[in-house]
N, C-alpha and C. Protein backbone atom coordinates (compact mmCIF):
# COMPACT_ATOMS: atom_id res chain seq x y z
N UNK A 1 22.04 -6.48 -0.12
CA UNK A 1 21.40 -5.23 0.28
C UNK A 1 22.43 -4.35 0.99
N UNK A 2 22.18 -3.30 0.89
CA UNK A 2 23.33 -2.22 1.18
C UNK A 2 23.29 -1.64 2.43
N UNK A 3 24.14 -1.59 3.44
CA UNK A 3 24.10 -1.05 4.71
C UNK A 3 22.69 0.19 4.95
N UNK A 4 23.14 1.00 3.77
CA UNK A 4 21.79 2.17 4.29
C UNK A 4 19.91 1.58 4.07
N UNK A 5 20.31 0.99 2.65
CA UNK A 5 19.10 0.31 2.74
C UNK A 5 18.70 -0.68 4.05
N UNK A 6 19.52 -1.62 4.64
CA UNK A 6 19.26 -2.64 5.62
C UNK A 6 19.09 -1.43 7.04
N UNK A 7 19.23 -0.29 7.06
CA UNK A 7 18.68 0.87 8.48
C UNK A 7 17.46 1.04 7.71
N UNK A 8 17.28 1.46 6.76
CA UNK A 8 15.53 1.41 6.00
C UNK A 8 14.87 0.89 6.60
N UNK A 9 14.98 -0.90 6.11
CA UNK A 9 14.04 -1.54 6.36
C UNK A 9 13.85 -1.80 7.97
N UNK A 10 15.02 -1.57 8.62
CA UNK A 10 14.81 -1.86 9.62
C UNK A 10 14.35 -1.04 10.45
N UNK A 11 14.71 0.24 10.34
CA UNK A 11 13.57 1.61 11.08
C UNK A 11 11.93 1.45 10.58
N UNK A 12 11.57 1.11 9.35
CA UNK A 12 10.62 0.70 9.02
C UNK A 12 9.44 -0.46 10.50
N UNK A 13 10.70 -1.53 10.14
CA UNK A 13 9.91 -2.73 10.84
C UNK A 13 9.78 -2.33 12.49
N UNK A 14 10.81 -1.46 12.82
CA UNK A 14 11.08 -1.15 14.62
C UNK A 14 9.97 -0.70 14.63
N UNK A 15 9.14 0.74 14.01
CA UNK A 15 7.92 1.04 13.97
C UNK A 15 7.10 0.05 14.73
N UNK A 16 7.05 -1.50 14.72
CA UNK A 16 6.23 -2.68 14.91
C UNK A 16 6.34 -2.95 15.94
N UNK A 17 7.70 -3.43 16.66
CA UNK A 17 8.09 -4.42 17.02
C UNK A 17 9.63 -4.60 17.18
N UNK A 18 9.86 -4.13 18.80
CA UNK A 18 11.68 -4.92 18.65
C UNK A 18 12.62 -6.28 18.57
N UNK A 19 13.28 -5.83 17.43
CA UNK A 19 13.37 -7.11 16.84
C UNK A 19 15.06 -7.31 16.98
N UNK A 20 15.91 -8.40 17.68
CA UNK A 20 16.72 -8.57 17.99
C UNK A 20 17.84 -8.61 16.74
N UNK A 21 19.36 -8.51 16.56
CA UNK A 21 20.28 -8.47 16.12
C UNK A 21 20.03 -9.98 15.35
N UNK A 22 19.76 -11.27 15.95
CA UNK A 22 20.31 -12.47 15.16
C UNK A 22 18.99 -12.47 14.64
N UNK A 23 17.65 -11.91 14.87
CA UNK A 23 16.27 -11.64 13.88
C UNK A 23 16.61 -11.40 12.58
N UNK A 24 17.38 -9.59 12.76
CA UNK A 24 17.52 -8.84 11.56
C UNK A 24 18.23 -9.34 10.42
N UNK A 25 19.35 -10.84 11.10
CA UNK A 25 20.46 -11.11 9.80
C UNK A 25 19.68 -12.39 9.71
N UNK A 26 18.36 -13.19 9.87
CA UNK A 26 17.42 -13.51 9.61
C UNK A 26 16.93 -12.99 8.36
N UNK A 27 15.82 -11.72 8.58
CA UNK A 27 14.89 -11.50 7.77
C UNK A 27 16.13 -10.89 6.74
N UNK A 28 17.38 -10.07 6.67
CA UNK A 28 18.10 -9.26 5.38
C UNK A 28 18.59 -10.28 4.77
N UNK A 29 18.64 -12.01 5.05
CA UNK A 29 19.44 -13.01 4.23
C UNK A 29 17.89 -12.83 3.49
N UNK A 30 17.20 -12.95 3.73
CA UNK A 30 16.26 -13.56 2.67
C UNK A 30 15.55 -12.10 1.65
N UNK A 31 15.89 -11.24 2.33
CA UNK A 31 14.77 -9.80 1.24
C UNK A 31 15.84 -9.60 0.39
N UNK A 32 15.36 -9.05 -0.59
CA UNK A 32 16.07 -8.60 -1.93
C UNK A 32 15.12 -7.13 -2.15
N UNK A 33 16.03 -6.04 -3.00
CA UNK A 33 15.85 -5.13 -3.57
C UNK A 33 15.47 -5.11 -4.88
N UNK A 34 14.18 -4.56 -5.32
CA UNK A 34 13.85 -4.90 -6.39
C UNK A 34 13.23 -3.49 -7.64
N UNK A 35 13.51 -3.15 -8.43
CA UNK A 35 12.90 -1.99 -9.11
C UNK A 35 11.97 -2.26 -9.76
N UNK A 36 10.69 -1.51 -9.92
CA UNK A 36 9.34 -1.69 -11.06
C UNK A 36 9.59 -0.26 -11.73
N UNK A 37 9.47 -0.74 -13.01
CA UNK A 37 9.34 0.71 -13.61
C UNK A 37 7.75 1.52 -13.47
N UNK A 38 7.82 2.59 -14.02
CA UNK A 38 6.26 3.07 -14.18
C UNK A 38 4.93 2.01 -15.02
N UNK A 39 4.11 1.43 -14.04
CA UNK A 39 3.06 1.23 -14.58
C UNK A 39 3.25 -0.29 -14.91
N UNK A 40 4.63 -1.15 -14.34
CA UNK A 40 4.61 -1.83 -14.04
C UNK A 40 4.16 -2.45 -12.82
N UNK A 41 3.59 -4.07 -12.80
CA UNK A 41 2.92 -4.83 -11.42
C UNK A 41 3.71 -5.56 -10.56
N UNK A 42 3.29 -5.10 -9.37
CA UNK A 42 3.83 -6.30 -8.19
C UNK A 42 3.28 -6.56 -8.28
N UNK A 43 2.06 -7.13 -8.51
CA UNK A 43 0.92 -8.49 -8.18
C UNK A 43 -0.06 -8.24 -9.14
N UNK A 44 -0.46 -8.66 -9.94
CA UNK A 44 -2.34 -8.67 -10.86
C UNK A 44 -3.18 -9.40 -10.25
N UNK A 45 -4.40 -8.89 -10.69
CA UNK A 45 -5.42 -9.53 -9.80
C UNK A 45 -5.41 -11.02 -10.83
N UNK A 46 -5.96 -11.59 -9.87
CA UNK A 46 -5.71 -13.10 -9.87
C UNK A 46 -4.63 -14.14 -9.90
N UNK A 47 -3.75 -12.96 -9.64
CA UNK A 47 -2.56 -13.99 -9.15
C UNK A 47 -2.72 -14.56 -7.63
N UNK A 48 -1.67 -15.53 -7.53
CA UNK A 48 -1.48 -15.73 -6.11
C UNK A 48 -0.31 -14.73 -5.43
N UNK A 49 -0.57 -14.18 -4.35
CA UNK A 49 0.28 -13.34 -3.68
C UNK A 49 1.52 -14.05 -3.21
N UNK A 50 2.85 -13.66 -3.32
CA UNK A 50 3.64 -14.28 -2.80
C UNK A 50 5.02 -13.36 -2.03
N UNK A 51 4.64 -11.55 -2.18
CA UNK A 51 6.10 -11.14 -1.59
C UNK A 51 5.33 -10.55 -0.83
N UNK A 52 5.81 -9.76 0.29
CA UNK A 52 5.68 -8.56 0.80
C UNK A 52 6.44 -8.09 1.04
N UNK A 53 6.39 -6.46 0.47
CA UNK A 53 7.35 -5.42 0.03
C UNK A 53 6.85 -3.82 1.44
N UNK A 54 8.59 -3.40 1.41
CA UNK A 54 8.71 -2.04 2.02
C UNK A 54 8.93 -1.19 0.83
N UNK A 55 8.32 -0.11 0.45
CA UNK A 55 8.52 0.86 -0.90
C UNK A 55 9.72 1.96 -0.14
N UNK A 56 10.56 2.16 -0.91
CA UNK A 56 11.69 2.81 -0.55
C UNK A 56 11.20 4.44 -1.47
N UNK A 57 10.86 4.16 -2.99
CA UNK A 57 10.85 5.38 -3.26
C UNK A 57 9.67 4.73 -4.29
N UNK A 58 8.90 5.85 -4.83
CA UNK A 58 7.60 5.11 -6.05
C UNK A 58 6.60 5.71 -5.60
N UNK A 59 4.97 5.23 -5.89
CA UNK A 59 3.66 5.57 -5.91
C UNK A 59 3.29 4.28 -6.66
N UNK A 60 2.39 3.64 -5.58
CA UNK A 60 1.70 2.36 -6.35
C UNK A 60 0.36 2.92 -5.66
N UNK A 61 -0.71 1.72 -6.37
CA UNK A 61 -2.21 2.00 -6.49
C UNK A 61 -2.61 0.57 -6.63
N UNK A 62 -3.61 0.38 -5.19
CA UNK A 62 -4.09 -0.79 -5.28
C UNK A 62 -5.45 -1.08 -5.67
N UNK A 63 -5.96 -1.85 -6.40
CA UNK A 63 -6.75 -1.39 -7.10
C UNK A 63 -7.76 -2.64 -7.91
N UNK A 64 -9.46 -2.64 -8.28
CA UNK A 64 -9.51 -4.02 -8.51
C UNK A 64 -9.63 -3.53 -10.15
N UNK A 65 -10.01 -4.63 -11.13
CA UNK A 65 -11.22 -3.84 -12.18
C UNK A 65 -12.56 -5.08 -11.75
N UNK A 66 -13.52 -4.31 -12.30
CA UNK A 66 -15.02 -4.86 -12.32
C UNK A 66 -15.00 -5.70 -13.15
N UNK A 67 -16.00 -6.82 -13.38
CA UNK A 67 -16.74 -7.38 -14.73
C UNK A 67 -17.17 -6.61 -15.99
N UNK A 68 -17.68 -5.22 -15.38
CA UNK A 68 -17.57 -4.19 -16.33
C UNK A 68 -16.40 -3.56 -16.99
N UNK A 69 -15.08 -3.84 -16.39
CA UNK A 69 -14.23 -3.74 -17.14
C UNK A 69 -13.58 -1.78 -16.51
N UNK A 70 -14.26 -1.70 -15.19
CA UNK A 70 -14.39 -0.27 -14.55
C UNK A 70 -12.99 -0.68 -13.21
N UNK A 71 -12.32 0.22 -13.37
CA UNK A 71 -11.16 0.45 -11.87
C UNK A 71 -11.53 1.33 -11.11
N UNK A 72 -11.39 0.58 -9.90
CA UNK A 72 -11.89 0.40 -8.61
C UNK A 72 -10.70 1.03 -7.48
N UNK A 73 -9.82 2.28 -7.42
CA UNK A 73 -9.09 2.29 -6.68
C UNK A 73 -9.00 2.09 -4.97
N UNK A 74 -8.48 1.18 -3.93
CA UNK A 74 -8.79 1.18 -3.27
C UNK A 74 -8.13 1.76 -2.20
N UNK A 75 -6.15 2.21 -2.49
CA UNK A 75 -5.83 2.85 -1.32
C UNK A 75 -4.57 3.11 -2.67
N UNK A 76 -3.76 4.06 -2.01
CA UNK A 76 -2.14 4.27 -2.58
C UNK A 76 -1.34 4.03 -1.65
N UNK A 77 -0.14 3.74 -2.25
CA UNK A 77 0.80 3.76 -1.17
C UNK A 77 2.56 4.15 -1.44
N UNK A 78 2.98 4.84 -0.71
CA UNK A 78 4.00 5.63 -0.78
C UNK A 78 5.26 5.42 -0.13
N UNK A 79 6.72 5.27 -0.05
CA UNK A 79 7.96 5.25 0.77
C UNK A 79 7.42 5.14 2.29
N UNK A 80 8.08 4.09 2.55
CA UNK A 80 7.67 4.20 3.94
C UNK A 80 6.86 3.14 4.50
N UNK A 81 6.06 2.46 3.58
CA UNK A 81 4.74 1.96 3.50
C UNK A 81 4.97 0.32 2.67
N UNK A 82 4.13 -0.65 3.63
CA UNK A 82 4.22 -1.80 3.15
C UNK A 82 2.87 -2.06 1.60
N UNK A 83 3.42 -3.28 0.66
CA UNK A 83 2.50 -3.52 -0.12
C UNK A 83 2.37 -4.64 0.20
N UNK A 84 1.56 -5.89 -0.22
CA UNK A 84 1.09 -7.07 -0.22
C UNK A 84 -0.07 -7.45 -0.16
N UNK A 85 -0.35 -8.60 -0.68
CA UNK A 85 -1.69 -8.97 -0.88
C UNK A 85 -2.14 -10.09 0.38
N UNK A 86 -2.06 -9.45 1.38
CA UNK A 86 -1.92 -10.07 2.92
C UNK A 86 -3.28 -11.37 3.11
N UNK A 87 -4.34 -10.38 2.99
CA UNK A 87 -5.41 -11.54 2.89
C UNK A 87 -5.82 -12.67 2.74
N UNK A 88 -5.65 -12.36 0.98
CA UNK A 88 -5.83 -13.62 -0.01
C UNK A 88 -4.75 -14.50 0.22
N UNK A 89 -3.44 -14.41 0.68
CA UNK A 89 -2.54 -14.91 1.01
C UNK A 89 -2.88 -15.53 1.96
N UNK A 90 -3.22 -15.54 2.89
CA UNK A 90 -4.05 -16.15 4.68
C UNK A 90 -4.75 -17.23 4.09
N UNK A 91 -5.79 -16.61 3.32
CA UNK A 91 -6.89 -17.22 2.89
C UNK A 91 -6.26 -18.64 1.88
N UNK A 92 -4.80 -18.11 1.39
CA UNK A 92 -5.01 -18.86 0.17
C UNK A 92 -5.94 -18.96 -0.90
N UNK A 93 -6.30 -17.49 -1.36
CA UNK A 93 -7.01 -17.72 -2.48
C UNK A 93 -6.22 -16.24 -3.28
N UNK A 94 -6.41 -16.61 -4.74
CA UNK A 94 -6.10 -15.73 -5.56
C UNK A 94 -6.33 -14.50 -5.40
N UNK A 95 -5.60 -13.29 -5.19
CA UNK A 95 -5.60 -11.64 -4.98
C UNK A 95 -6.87 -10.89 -6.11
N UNK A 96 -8.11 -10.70 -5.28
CA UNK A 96 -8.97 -10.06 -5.88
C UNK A 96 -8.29 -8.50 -6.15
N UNK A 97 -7.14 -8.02 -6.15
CA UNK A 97 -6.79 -6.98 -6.41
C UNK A 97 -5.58 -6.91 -6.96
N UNK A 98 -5.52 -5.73 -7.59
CA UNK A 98 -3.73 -5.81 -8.66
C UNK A 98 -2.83 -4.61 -7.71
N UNK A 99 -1.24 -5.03 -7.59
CA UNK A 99 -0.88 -3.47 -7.45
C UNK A 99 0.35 -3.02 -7.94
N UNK A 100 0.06 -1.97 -8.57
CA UNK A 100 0.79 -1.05 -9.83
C UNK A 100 1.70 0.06 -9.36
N UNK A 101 2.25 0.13 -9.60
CA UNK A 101 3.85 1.16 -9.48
C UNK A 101 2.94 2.52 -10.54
N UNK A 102 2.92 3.40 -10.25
CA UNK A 102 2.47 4.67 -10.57
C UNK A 102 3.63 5.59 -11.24
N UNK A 103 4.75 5.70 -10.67
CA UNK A 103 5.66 5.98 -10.64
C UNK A 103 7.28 5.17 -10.55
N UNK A 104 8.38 5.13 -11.37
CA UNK A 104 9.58 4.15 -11.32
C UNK A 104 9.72 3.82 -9.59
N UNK A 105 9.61 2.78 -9.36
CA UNK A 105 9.86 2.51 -8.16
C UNK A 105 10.64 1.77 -7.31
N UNK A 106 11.28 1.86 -6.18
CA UNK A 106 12.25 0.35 -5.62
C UNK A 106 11.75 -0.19 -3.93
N UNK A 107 11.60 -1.34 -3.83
CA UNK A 107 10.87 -2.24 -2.67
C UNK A 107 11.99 -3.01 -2.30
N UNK A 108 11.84 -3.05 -1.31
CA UNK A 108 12.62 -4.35 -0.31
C UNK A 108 11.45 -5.48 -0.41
N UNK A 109 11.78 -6.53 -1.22
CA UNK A 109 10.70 -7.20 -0.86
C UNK A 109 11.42 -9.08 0.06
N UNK A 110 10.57 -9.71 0.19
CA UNK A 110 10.27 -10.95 1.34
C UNK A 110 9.03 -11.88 0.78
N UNK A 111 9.49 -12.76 0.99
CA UNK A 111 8.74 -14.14 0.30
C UNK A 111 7.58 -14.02 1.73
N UNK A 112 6.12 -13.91 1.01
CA UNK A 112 5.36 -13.99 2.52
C UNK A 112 5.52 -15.23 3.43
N UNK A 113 5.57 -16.20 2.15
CA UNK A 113 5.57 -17.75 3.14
C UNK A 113 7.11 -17.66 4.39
N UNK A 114 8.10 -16.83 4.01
CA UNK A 114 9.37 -16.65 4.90
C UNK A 114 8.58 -15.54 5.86
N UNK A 115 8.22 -14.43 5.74
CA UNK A 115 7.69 -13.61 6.79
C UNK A 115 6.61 -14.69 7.65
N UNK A 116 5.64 -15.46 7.36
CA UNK A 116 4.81 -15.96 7.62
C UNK A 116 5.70 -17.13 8.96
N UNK A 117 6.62 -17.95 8.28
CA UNK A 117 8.01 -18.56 9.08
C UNK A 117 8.48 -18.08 10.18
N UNK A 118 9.16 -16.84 10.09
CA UNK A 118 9.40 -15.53 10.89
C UNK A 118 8.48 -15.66 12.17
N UNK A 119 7.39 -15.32 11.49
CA UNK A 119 6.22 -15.05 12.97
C UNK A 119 6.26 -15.72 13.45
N UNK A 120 6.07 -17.15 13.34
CA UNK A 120 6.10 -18.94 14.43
C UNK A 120 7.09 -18.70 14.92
N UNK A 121 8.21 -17.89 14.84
CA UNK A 121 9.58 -18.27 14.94
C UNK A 121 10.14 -17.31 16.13
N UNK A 122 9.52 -16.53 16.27
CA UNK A 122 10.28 -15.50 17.16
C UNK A 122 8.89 -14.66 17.41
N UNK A 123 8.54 -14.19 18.45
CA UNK A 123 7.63 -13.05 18.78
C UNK A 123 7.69 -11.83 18.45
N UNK A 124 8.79 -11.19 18.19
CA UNK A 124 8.92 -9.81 17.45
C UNK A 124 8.07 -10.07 15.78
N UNK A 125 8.56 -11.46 15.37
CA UNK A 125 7.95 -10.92 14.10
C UNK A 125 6.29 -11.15 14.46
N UNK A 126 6.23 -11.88 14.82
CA UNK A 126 4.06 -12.32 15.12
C UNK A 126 3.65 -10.53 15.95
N UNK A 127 4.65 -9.80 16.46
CA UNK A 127 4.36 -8.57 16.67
C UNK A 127 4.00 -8.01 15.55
N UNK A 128 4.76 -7.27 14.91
CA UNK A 128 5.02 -7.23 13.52
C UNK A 128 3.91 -7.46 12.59
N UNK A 129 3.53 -8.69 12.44
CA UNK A 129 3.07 -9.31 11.59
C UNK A 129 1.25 -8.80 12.45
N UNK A 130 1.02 -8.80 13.46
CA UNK A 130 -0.20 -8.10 14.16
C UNK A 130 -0.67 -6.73 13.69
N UNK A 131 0.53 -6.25 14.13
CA UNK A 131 0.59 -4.37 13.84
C UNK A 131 0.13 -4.56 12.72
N UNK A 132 0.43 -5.62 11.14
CA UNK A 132 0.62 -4.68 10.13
C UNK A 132 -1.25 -5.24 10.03
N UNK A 133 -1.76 -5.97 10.32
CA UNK A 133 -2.62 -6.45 10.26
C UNK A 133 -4.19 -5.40 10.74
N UNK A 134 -3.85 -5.20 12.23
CA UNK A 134 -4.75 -3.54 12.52
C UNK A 134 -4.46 -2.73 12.10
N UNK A 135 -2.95 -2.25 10.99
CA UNK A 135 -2.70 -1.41 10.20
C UNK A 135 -3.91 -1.33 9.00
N UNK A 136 -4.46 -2.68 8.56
CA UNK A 136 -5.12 -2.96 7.42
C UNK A 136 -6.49 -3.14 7.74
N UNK A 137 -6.77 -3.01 9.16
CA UNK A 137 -8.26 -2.95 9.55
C UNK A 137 -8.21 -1.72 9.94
N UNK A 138 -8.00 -0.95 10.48
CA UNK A 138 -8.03 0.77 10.05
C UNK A 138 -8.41 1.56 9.21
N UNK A 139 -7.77 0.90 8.37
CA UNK A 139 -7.71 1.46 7.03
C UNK A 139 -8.70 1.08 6.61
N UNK A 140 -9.40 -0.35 6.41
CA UNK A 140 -10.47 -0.55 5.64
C UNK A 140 -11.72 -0.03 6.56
N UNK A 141 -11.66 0.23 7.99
CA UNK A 141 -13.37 0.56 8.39
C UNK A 141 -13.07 2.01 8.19
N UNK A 142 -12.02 2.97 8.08
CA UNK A 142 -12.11 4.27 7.80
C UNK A 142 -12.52 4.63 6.62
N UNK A 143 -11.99 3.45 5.19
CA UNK A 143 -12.06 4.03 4.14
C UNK A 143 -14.13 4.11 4.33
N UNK A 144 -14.36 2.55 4.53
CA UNK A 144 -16.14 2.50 4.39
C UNK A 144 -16.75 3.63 5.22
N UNK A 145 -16.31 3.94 6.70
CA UNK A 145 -16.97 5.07 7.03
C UNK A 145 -16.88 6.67 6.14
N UNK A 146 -16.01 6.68 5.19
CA UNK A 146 -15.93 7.72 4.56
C UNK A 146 -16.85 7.96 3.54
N UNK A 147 -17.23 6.67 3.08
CA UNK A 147 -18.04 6.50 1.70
C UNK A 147 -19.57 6.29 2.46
N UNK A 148 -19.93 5.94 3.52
CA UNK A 148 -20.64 6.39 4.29
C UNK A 148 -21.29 7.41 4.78
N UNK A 149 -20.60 7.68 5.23
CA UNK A 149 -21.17 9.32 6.25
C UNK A 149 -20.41 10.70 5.50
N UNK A 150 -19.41 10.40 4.68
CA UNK A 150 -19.10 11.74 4.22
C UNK A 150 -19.62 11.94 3.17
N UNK A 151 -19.30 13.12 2.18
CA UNK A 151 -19.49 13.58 1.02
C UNK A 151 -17.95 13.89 -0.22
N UNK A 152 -18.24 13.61 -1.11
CA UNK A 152 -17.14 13.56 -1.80
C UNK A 152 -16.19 14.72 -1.88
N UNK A 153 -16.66 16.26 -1.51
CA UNK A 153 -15.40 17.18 -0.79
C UNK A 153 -14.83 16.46 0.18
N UNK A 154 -15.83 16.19 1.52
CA UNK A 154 -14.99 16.23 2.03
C UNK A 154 -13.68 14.78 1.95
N UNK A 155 -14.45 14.17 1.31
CA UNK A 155 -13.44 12.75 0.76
C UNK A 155 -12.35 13.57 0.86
N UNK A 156 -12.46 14.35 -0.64
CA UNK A 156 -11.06 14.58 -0.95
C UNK A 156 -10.31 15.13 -0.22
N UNK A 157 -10.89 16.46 -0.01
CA UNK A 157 -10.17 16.82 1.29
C UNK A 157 -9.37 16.13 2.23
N UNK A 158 -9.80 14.98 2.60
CA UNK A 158 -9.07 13.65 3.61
C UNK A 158 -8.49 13.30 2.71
N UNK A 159 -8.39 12.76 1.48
CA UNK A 159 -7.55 12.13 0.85
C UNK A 159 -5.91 13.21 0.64
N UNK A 160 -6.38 14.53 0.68
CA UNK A 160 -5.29 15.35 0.15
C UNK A 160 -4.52 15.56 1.77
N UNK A 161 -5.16 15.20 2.79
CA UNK A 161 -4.20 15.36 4.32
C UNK A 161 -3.33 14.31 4.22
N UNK A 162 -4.08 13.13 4.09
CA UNK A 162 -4.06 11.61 4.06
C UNK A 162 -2.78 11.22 3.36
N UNK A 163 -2.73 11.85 2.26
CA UNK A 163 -1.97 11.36 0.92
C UNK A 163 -0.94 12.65 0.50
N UNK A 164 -0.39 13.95 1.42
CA UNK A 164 0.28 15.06 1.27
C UNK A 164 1.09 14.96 -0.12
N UNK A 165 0.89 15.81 -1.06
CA UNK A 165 1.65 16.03 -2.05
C UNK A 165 1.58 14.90 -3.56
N UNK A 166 0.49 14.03 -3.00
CA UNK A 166 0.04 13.05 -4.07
C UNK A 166 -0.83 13.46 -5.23
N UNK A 167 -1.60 14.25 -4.67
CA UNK A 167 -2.56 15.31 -5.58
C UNK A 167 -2.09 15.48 -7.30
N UNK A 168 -0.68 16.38 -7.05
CA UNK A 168 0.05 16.77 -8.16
C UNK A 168 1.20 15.94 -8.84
N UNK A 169 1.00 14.26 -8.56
CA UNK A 169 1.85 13.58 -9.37
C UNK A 169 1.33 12.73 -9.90
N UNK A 170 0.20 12.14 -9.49
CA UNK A 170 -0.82 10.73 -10.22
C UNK A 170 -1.85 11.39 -11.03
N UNK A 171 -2.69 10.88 -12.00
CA UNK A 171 -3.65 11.52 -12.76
C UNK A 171 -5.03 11.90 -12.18
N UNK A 172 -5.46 12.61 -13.01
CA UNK A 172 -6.30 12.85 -12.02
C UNK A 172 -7.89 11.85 -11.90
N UNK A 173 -7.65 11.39 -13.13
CA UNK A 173 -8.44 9.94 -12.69
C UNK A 173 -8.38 8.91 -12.04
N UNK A 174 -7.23 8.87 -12.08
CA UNK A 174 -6.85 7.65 -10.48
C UNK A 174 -7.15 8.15 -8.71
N UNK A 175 -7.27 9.48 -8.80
CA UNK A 175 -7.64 10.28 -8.22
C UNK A 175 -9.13 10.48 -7.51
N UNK A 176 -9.94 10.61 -8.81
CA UNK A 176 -11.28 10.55 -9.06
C UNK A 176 -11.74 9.06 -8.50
N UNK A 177 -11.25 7.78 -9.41
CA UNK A 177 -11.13 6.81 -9.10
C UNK A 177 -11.37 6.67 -7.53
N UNK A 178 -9.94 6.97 -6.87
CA UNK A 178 -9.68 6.43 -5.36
C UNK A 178 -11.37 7.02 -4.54
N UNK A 179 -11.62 8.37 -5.26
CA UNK A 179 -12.99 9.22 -4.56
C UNK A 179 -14.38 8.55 -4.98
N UNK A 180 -13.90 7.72 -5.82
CA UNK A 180 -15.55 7.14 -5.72
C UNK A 180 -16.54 7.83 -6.93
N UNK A 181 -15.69 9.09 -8.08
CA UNK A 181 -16.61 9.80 -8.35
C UNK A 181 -15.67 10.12 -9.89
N UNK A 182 -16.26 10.85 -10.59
CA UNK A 182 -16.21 11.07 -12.08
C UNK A 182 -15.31 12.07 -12.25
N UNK A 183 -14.07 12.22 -12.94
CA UNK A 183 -12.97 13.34 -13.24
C UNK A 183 -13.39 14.71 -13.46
N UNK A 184 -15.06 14.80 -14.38
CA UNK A 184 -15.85 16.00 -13.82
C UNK A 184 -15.92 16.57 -12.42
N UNK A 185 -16.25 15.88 -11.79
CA UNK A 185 -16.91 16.11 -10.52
C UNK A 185 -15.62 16.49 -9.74
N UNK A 186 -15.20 15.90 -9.94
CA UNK A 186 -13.56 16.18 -9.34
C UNK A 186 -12.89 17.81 -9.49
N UNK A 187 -12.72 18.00 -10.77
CA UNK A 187 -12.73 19.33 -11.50
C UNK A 187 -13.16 20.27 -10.43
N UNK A 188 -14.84 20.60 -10.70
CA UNK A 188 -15.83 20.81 -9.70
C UNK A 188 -15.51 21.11 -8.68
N UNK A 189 -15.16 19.96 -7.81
CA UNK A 189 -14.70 20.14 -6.31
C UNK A 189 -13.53 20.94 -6.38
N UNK A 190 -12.41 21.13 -7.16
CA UNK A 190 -11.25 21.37 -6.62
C UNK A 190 -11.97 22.80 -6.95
N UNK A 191 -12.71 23.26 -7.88
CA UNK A 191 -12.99 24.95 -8.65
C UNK A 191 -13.70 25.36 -7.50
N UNK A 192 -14.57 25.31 -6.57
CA UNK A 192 -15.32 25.29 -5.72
C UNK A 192 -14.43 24.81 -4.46
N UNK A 193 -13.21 24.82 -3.95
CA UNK A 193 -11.99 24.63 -2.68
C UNK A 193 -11.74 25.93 -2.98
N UNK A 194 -11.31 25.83 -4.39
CA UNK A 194 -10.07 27.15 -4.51
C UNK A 194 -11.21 28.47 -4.81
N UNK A 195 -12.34 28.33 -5.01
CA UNK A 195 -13.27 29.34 -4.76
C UNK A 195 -13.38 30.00 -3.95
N UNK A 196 -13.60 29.30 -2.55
CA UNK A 196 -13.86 29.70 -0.74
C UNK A 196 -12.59 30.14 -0.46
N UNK A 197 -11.08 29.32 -0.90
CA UNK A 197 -10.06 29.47 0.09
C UNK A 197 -9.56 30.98 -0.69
């Protein structure tokens, strides 16, 4: 891994948790740099989860399908931003969710069972490894209070603060998808934004 990339990941992880000099040549022996092209998977559903990745540059979409054979988007995620199938991994059970590179993409990724190592091992990472954890309960009681108490403007609306500049590069059914609602309806909403504004 390359000097600028190894300040990446590591401004990334400081975000968490300060993490000492003989930590960092710790966790950079073991991550590797990895590219997905467009519309290629870090993980399918029903695999077992096994990396967790920092996205350097890309657009992935996490996401389930139904029995009906219907996708289920459940969050995106962008540079900057961790992927993994954290849960099912805990749990040890197979990843009820897939996640897809949207766009050509490159990750720092880490064997979870070594991050998982990490944490027993030193307190910066069980920091770390906390943060990213109320990172992922946040996220999931915000998304349900949205589908809750809001209405699908204003969804989007949050999704377009939420997600700056994502609007105009993913389709607009994955889009629709993430909102809970039909590529019509979607249409709709945006003709009826740009109506008022």
């Amino acid at each position: 891994m390359i000097r600028r990339e190894q300040l990446y990941f590591s401004d990334a992880l400081e975000a968490w948790a300060q993490v000492p000099d003989s930590q960092w040549e710790k966790l950079l022996g073991l991550a590797t740099v990895n590219r997905l092209d467009e519309n290629e998977f870090f993980l399918m559903q029903g695999d077992s989860p096994s990396q967790i990745a920092l996205i350097s540059s890309g657009i992935f979409r996490i996401f389930c399908t139904t029995e009906a054979g219907d996708e289920k988007i459940l969050a995106f995620r962008t540079r900057g931003q961790f992927i993994a199938a954290y849960t099912p991994f805990i749990e040890n059970r197979p990843a009820w969710y897939a996640i897809q590179a949207l766009k050509p993409a490159k990750v720092f990724s880490l064997p979870l069972k070594e991050f998982n190592r990490l944490s027993s091992g030193h307190p910066c990472w069980e920091r770390a490894a906390k943060e990213y954890i109320i990172q992922l309960l946040i996220e999931k009681e915000n998304r349900e209070r949205a589908f809750l108490t809001e209405d699908a403007t204003t969804r989007y609306l949050n999704f377009k603060k939420n997600y700056p500049d994502l609007d105009n590069q993913i389709h607009n059914f994955h889009v629709a998808s993430y909102l809970g609602i039909s590529p019509v309806s979607l249409s709709r909403i945006r003709r009826e934004i740009k109506k008022s504004s």
